[in-house]
PDB file of N, CA and C in Angstrom:
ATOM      1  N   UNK A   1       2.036  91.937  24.706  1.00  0.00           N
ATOM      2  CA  UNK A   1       2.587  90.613  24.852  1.00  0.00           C
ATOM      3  C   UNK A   1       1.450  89.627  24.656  1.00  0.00           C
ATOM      4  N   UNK A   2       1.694  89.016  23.663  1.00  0.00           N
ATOM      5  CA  UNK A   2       0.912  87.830  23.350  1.00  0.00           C
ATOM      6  C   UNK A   2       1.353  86.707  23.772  1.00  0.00           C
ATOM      7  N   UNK A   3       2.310  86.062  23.566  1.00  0.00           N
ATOM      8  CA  UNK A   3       2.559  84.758  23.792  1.00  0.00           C
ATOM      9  C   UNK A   3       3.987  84.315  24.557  1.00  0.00           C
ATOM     10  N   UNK A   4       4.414  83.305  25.405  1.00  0.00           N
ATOM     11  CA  UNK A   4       5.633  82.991  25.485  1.00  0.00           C
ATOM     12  C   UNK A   4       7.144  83.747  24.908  1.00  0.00           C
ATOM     13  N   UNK A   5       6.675  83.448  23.482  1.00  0.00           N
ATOM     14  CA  UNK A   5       7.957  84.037  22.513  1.00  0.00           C
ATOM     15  C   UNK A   5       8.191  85.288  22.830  1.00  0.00           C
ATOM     16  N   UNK A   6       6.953  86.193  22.803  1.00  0.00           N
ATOM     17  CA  UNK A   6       7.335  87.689  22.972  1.00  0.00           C
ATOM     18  C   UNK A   6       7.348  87.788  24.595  1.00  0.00           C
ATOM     19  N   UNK A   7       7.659  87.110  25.846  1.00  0.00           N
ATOM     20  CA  UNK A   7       7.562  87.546  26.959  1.00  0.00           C
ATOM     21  C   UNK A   7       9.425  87.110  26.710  1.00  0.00           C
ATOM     22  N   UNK A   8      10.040  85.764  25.746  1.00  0.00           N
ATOM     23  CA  UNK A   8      11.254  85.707  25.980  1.00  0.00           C
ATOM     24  C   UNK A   8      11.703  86.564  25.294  1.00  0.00           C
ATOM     25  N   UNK A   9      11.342  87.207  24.138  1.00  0.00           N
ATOM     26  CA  UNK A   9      11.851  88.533  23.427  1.00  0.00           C
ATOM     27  C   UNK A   9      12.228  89.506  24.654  1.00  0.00           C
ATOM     28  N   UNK A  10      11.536  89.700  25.257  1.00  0.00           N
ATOM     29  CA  UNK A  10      11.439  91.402  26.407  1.00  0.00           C
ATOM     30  C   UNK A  10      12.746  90.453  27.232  1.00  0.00           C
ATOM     31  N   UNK A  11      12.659  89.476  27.561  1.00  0.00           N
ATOM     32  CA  UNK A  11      13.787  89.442  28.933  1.00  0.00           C
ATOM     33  C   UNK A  11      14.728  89.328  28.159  1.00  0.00           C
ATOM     34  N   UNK A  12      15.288  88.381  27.288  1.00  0.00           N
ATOM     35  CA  UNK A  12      16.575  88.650  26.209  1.00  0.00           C
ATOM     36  C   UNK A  12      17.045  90.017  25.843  1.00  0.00           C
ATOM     37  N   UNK A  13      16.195  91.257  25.737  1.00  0.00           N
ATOM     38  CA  UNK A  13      16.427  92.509  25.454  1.00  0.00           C
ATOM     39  C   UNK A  13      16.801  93.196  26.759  1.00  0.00           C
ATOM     40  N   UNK A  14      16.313  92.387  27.698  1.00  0.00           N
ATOM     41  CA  UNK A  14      16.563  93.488  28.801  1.00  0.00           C
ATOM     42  C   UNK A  14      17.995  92.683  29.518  1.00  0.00           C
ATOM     43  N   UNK A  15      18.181  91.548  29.336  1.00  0.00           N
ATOM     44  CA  UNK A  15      19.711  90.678  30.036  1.00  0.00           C
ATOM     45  C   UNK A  15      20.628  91.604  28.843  1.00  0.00           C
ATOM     46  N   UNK A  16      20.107  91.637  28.001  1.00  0.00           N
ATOM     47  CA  UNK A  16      21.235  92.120  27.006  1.00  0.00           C
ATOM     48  C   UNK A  16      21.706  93.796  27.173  1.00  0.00           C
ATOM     49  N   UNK A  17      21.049  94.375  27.735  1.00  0.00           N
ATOM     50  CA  UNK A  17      21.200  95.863  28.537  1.00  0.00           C
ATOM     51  C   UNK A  17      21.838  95.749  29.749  1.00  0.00           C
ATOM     52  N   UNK A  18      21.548  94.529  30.730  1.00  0.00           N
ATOM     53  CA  UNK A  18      22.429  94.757  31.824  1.00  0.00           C
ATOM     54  C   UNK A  18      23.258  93.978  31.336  1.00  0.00           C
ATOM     55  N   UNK A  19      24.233  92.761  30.517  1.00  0.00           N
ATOM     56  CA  UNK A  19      25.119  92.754  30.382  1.00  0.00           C
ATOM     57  C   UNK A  19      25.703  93.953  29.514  1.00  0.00           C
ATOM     58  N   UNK A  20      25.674  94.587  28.739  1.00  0.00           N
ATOM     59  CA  UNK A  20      25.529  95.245  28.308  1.00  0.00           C
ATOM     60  C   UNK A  20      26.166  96.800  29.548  1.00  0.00           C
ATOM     61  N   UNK A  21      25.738  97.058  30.192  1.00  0.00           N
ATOM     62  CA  UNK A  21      26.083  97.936  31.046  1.00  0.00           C
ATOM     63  C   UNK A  21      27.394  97.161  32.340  1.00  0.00           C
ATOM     64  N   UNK A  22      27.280  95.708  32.232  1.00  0.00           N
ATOM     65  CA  UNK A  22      28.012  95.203  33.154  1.00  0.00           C
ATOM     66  C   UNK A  22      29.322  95.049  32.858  1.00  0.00           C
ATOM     67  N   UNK A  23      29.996  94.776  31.751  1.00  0.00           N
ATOM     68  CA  UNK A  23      31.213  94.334  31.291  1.00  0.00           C
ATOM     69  C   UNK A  23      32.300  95.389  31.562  1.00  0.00           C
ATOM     70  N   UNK A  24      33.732  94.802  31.608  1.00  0.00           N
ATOM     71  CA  UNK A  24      34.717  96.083  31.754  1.00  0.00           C
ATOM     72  C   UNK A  24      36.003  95.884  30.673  1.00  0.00           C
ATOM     73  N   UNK A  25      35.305  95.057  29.886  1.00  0.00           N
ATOM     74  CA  UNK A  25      36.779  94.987  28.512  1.00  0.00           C
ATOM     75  C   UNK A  25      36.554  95.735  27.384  1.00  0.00           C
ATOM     76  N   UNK A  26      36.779  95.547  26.775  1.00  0.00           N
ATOM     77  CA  UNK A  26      36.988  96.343  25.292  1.00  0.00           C
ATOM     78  C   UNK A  26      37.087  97.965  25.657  1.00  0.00           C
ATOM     79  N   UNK A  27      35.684  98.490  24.662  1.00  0.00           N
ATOM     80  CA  UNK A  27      35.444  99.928  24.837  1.00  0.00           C
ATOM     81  C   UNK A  27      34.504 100.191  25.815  1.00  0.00           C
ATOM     82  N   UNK A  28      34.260 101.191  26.626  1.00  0.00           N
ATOM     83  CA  UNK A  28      33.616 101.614  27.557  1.00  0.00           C
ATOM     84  C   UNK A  28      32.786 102.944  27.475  1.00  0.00           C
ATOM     85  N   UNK A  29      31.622 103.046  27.204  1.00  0.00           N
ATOM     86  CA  UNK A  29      31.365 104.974  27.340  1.00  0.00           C
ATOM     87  C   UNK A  29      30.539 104.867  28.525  1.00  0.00           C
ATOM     88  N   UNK A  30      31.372 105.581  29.632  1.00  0.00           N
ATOM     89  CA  UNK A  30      30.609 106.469  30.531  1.00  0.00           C
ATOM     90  C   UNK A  30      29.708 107.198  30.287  1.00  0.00           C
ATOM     91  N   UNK A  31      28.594 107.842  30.679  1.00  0.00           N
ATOM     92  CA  UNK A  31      27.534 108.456  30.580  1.00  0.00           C
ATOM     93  C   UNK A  31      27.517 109.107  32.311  1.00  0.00           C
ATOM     94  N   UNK A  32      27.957 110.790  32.106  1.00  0.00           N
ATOM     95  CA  UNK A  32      27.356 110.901  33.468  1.00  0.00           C
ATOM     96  C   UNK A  32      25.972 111.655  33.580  1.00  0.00           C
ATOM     97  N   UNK A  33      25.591 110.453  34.818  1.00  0.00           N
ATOM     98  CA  UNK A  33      24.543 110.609  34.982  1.00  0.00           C
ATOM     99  C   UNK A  33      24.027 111.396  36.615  1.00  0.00           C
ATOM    100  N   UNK A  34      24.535 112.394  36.756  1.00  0.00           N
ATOM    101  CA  UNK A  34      23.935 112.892  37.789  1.00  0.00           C
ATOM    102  C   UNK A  34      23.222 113.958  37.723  1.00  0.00           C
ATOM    103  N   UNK A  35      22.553 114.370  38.452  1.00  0.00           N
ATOM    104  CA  UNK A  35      21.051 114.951  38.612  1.00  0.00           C
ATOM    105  C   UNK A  35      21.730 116.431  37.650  1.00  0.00           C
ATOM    106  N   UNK A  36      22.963 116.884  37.341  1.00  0.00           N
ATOM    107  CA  UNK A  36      23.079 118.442  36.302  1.00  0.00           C
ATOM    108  C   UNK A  36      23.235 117.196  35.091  1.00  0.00           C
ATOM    109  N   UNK A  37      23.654 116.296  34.642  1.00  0.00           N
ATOM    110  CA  UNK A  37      23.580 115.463  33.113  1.00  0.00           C
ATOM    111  C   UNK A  37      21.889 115.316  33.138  1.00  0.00           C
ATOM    112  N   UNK A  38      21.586 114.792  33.964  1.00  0.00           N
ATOM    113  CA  UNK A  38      19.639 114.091  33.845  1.00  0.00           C
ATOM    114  C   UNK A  38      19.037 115.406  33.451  1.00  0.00           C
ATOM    115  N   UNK A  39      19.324 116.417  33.976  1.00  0.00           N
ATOM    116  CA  UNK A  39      18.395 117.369  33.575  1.00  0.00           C
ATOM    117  C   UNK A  39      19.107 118.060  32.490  1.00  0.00           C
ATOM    118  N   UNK A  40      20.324 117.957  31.867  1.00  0.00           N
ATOM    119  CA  UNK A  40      20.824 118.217  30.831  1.00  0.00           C
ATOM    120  C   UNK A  40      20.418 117.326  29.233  1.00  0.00           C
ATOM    121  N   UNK A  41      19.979 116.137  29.974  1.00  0.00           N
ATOM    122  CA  UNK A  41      19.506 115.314  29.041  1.00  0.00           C
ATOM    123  C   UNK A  41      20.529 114.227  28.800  1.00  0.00           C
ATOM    124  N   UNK A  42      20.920 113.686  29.859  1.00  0.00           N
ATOM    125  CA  UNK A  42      21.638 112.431  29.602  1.00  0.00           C
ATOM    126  C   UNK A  42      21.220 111.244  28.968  1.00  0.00           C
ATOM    127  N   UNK A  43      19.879 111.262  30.085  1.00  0.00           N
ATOM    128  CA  UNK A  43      19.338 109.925  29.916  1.00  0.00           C
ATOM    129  C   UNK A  43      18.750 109.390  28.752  1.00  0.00           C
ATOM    130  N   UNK A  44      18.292 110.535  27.882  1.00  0.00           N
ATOM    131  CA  UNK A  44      18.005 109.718  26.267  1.00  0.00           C
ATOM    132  C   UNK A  44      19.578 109.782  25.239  1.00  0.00           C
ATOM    133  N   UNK A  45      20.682 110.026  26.248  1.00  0.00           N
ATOM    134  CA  UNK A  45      22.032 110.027  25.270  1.00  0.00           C
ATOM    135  C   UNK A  45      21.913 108.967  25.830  1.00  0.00           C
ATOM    136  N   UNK A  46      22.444 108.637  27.079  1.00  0.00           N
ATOM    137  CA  UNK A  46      22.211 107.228  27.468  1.00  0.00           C
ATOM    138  C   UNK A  46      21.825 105.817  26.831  1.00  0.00           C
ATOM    139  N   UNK A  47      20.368 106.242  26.979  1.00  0.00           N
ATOM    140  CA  UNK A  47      19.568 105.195  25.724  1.00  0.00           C
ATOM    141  C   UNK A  47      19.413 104.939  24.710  1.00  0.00           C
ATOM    142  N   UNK A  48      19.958 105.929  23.811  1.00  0.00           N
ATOM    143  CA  UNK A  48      20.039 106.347  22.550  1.00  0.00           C
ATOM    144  C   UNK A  48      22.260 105.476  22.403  1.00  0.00           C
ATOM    145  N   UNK A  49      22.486 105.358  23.115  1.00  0.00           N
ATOM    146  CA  UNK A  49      24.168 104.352  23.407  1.00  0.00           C
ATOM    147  C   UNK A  49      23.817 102.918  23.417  1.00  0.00           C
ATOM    148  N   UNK A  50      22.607 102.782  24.433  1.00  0.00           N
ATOM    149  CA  UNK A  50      22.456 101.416  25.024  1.00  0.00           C
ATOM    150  C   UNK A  50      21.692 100.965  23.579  1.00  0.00           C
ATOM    151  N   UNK A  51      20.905 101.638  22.779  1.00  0.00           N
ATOM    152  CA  UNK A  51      19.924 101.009  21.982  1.00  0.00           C
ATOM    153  C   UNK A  51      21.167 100.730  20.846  1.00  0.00           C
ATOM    154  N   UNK A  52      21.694 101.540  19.981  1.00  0.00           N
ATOM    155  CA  UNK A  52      22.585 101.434  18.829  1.00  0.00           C
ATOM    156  C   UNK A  52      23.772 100.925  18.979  1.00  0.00           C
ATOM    157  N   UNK A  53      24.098 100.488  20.401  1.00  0.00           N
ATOM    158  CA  UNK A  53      25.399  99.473  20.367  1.00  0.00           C
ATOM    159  C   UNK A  53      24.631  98.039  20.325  1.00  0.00           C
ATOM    160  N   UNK A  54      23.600  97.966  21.048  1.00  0.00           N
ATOM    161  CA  UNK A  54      22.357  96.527  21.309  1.00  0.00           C
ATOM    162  C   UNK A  54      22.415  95.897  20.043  1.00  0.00           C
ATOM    163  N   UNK A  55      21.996  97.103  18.864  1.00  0.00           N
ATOM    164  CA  UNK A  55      20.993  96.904  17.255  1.00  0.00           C
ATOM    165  C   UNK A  55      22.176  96.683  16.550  1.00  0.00           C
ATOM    166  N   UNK A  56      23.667  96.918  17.093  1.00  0.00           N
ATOM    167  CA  UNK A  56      24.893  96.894  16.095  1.00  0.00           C
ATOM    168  C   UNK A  56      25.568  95.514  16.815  1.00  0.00           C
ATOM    169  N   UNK A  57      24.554  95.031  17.558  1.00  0.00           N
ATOM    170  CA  UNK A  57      25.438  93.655  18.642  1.00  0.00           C
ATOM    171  C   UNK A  57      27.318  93.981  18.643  1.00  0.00           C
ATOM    172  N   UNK A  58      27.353  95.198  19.294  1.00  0.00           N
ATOM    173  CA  UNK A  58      28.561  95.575  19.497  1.00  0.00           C
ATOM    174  C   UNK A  58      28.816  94.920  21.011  1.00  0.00           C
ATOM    175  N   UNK A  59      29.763  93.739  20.892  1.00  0.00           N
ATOM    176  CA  UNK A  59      29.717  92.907  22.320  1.00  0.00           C
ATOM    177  C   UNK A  59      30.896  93.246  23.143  1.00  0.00           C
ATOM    178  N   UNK A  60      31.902  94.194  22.458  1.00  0.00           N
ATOM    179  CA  UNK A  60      32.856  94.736  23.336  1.00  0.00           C
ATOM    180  C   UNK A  60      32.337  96.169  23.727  1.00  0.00           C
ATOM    181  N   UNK A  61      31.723  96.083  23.682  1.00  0.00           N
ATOM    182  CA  UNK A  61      31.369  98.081  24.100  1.00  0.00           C
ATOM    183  C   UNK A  61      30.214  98.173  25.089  1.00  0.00           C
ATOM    184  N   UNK A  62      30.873  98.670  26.466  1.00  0.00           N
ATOM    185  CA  UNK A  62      30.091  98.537  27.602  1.00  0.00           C
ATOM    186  C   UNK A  62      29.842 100.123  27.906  1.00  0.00           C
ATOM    187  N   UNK A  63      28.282 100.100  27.983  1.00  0.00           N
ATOM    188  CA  UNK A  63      27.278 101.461  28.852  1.00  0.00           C
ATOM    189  C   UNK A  63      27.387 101.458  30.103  1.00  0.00           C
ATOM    190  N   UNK A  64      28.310 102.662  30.820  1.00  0.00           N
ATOM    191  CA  UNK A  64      27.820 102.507  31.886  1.00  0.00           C
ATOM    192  C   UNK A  64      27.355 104.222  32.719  1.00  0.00           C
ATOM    193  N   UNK A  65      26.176 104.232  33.364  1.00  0.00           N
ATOM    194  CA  UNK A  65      25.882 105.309  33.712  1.00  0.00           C
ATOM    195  C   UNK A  65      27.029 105.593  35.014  1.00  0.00           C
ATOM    196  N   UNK A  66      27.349 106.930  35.022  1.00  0.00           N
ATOM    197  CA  UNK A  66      28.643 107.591  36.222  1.00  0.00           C
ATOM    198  C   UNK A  66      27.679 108.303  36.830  1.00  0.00           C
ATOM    199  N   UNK A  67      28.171 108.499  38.016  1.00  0.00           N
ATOM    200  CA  UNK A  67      27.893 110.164  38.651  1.00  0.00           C
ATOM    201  C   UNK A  67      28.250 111.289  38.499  1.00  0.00           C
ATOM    202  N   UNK A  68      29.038 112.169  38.987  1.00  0.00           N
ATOM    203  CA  UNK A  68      29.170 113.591  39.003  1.00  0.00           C
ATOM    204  C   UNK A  68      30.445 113.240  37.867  1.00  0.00           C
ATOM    205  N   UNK A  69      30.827 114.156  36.745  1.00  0.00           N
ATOM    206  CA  UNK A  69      31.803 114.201  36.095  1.00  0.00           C
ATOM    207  C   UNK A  69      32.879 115.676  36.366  1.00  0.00           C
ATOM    208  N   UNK A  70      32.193 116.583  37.056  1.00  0.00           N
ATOM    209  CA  UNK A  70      32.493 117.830  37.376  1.00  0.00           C
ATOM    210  C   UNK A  70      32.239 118.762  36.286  1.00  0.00           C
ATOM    211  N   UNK A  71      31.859 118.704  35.667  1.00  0.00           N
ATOM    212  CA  UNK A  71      31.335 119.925  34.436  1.00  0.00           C
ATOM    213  C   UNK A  71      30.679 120.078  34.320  1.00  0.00           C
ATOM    214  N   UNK A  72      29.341 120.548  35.254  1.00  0.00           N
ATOM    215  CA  UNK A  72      27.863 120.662  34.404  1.00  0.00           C
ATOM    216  C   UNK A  72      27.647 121.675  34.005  1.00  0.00           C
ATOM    217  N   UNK A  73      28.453 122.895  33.399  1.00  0.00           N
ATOM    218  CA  UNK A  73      27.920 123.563  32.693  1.00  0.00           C
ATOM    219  C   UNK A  73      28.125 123.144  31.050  1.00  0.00           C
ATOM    220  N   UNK A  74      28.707 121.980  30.979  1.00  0.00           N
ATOM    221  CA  UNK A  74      28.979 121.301  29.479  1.00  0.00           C
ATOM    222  C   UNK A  74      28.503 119.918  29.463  1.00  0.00           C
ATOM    223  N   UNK A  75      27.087 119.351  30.505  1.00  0.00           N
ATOM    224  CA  UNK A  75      26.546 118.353  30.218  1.00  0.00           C
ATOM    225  C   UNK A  75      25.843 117.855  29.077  1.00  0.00           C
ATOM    226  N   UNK A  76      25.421 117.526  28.532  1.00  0.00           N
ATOM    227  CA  UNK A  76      25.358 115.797  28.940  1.00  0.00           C
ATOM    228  C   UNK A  76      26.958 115.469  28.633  1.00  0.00           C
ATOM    229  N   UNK A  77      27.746 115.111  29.297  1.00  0.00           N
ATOM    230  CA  UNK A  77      29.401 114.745  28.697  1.00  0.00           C
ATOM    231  C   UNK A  77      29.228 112.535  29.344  1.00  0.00           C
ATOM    232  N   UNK A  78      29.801 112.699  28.030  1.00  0.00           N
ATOM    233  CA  UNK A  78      30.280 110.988  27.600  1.00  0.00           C
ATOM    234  C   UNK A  78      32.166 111.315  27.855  1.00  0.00           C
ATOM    235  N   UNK A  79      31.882 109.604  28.409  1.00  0.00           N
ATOM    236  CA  UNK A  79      33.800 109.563  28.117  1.00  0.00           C
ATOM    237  C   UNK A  79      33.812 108.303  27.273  1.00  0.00           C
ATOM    238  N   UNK A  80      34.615 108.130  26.305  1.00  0.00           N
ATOM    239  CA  UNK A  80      35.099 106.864  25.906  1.00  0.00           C
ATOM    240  C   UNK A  80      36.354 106.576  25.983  1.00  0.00           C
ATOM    241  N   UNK A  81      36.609 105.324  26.611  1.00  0.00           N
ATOM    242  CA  UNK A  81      37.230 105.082  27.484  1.00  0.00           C
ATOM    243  C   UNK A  81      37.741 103.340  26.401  1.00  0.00           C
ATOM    244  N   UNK A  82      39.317 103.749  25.934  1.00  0.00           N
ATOM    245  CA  UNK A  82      39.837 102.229  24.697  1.00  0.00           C
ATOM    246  C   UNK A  82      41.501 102.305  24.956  1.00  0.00           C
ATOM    247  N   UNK A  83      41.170 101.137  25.992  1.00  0.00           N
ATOM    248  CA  UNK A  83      42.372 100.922  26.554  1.00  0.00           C
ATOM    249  C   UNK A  83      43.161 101.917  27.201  1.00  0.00           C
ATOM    250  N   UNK A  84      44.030 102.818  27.081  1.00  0.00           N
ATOM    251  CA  UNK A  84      44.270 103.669  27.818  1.00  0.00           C
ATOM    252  C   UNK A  84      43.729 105.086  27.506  1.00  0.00           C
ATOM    253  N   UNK A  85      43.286 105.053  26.193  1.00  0.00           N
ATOM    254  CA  UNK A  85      43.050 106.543  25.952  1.00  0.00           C
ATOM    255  C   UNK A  85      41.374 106.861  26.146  1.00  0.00           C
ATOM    256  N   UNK A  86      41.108 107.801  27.061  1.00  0.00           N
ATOM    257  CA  UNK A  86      40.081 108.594  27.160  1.00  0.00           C
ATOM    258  C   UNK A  86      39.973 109.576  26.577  1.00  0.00           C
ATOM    259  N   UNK A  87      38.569 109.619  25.919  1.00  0.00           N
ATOM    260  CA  UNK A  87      38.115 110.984  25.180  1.00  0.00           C
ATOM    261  C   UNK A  87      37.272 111.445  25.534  1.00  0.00           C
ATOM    262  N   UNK A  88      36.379 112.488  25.789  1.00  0.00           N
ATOM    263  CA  UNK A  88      35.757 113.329  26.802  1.00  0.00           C
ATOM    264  C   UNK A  88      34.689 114.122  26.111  1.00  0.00           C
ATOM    265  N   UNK A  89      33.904 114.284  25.639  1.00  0.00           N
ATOM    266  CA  UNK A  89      32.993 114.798  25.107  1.00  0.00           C
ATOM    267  C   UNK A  89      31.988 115.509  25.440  1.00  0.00           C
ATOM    268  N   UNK A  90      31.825 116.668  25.399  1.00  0.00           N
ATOM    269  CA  UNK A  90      30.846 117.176  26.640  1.00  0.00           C
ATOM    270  C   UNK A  90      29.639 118.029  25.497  1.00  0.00           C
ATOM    271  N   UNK A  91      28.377 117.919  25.938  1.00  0.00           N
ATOM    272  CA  UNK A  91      26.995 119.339  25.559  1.00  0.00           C
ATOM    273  C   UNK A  91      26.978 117.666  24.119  1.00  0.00           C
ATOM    274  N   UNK A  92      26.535 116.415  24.873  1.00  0.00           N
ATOM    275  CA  UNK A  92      26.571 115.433  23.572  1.00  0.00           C
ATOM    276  C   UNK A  92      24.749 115.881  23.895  1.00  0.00           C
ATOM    277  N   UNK A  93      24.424 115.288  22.662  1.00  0.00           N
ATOM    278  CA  UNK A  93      22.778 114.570  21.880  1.00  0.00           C
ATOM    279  C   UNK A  93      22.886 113.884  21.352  1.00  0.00           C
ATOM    280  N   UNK A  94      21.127 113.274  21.433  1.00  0.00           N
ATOM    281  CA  UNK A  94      21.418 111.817  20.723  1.00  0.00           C
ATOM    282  C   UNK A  94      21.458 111.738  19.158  1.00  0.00           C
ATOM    283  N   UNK A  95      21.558 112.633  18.503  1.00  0.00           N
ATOM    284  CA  UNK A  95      22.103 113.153  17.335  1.00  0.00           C
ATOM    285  C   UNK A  95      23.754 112.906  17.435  1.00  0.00           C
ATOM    286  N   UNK A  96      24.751 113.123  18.045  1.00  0.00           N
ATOM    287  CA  UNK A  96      25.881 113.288  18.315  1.00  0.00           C
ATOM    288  C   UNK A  96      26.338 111.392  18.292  1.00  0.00           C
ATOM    289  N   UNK A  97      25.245 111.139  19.393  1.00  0.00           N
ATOM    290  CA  UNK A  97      25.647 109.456  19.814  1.00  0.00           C
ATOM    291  C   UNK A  97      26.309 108.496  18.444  1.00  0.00           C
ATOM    292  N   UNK A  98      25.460 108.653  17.064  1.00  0.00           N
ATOM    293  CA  UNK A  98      25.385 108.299  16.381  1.00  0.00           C
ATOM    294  C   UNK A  98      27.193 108.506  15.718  1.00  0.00           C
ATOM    295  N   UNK A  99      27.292 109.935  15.376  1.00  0.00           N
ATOM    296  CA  UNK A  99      28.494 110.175  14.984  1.00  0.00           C
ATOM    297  C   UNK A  99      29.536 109.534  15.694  1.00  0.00           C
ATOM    298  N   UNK A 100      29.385 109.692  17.109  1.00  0.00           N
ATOM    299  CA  UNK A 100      30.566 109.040  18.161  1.00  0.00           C
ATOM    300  C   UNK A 100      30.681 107.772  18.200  1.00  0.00           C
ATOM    301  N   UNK A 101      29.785 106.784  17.775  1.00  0.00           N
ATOM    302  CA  UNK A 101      30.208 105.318  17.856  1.00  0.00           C
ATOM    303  C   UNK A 101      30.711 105.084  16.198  1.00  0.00           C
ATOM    304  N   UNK A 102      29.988 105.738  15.003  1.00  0.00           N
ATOM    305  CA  UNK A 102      30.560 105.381  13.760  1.00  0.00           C
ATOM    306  C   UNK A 102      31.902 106.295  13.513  1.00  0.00           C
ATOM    307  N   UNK A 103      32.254 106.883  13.904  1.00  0.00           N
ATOM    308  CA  UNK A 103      33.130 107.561  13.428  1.00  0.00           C
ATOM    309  C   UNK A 103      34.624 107.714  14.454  1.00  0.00           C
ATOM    310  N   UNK A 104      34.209 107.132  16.013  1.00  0.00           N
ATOM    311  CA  UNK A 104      34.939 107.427  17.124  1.00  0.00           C
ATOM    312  C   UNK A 104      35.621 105.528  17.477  1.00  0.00           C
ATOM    313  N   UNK A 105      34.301 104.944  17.815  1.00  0.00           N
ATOM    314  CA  UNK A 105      34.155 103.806  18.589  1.00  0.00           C
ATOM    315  C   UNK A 105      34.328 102.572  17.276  1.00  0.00           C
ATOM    316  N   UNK A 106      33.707 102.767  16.259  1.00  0.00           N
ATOM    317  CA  UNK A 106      33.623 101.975  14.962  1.00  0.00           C
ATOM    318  C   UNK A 106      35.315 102.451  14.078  1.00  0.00           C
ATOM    319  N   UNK A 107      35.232 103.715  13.830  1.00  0.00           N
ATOM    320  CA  UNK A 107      35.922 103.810  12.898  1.00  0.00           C
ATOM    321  C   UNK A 107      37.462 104.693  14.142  1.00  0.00           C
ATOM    322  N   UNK A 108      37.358 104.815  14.936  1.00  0.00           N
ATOM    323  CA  UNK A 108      38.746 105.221  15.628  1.00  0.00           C
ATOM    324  C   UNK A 108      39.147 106.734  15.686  1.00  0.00           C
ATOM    325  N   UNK A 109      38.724 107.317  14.906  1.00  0.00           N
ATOM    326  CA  UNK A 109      38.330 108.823  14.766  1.00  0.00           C
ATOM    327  C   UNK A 109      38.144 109.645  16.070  1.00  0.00           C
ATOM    328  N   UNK A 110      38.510 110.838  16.345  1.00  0.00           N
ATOM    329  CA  UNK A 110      38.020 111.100  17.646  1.00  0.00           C
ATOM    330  C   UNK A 110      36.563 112.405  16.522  1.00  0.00           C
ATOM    331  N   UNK A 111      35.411 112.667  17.396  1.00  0.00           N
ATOM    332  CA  UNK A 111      34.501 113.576  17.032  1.00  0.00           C
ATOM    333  C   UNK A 111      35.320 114.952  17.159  1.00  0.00           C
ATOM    334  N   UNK A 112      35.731 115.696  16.584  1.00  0.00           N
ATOM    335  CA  UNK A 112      36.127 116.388  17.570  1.00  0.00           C
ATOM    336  C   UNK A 112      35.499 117.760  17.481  1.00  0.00           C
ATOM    337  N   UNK A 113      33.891 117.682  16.934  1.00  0.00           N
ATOM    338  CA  UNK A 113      32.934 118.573  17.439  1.00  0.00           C
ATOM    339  C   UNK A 113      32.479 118.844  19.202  1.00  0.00           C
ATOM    340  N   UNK A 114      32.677 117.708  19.270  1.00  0.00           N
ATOM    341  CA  UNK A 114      32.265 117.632  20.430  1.00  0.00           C
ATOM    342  C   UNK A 114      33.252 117.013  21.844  1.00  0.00           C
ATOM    343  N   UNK A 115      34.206 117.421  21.536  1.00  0.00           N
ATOM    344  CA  UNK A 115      35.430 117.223  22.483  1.00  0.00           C
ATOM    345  C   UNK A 115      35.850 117.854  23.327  1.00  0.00           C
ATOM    346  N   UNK A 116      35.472 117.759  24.962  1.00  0.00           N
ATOM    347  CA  UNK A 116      35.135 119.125  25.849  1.00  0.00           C
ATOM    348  C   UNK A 116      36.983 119.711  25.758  1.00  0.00           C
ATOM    349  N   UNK A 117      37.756 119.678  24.609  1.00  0.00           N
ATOM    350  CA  UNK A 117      38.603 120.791  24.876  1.00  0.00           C
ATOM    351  C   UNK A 117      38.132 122.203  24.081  1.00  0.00           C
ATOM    352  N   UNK A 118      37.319 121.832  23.259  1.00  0.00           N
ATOM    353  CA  UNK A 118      36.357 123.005  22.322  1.00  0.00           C
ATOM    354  C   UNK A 118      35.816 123.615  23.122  1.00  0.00           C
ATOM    355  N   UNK A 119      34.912 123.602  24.450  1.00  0.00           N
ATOM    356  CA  UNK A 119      34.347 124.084  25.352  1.00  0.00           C
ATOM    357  C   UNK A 119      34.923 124.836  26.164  1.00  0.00           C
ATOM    358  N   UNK A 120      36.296 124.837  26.581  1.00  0.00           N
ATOM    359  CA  UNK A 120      36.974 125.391  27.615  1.00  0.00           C
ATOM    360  C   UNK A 120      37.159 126.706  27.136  1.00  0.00           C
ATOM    361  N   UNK A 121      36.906 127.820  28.225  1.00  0.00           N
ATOM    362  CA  UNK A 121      37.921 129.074  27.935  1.00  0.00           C
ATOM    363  C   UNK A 121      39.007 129.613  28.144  1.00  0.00           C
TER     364      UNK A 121
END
């Protein structure tokens, strides 16, 4: 940080993450985040959501970290959550993130690589 400009750069980036995580209209992806997702690797799916909805100024689509989702043997699991319909996605990466907002959240598509009904036995 050099100057003024770049100290208002960092707080604009960071209001824009907690609104960003704060809102409850449009689209929604849950991220659970409890201690079997964190060590499953949530938290860079997480960030890897919060950064590429930020860089796509997607202003209806709210991050928000959950707790327990009940599945951790199919963590890191995302829900997206558009209007009434939930989709459930479980064993995501941030490889995956990418597909799920262009192809799920952008284009309406469900992934359905990664759709924890593939997982079940």
């Amino acid at each position: 940080m050099k100057s003024l400009d770049d100290l208002k750069k960092i707080r604009d980036a960071a209001q824009k993450k907690v609104t960003m995580r704060g809102k409850n209209e449009g689209t929604r992806v849950l991220v659970g985040m409890a201690t079997c997702g964190i060590s499953a690797g949530a938290r860079p799916v997480m960030n890897k959501f919060v950064e590429e909805i930020a860089k796509r100024d997607m202003n209806t689509v709210t991050v928000t970290p959950v707790g327990c989702i009940g599945e951790c043997a199919i963590e890191p699991i995302v829900e997206v959550l558009q209007g009434e319909e939930r989709t459930t996605y479980c064993k995501v990466t941030e490889e995956a993130v990418e597909r799920i907002i262009n192809e799920h959240i952008i284009g309406g598509k469900v992934v359905a690589d990664y759709v924890i009904g593939k997982y079940r036995l």
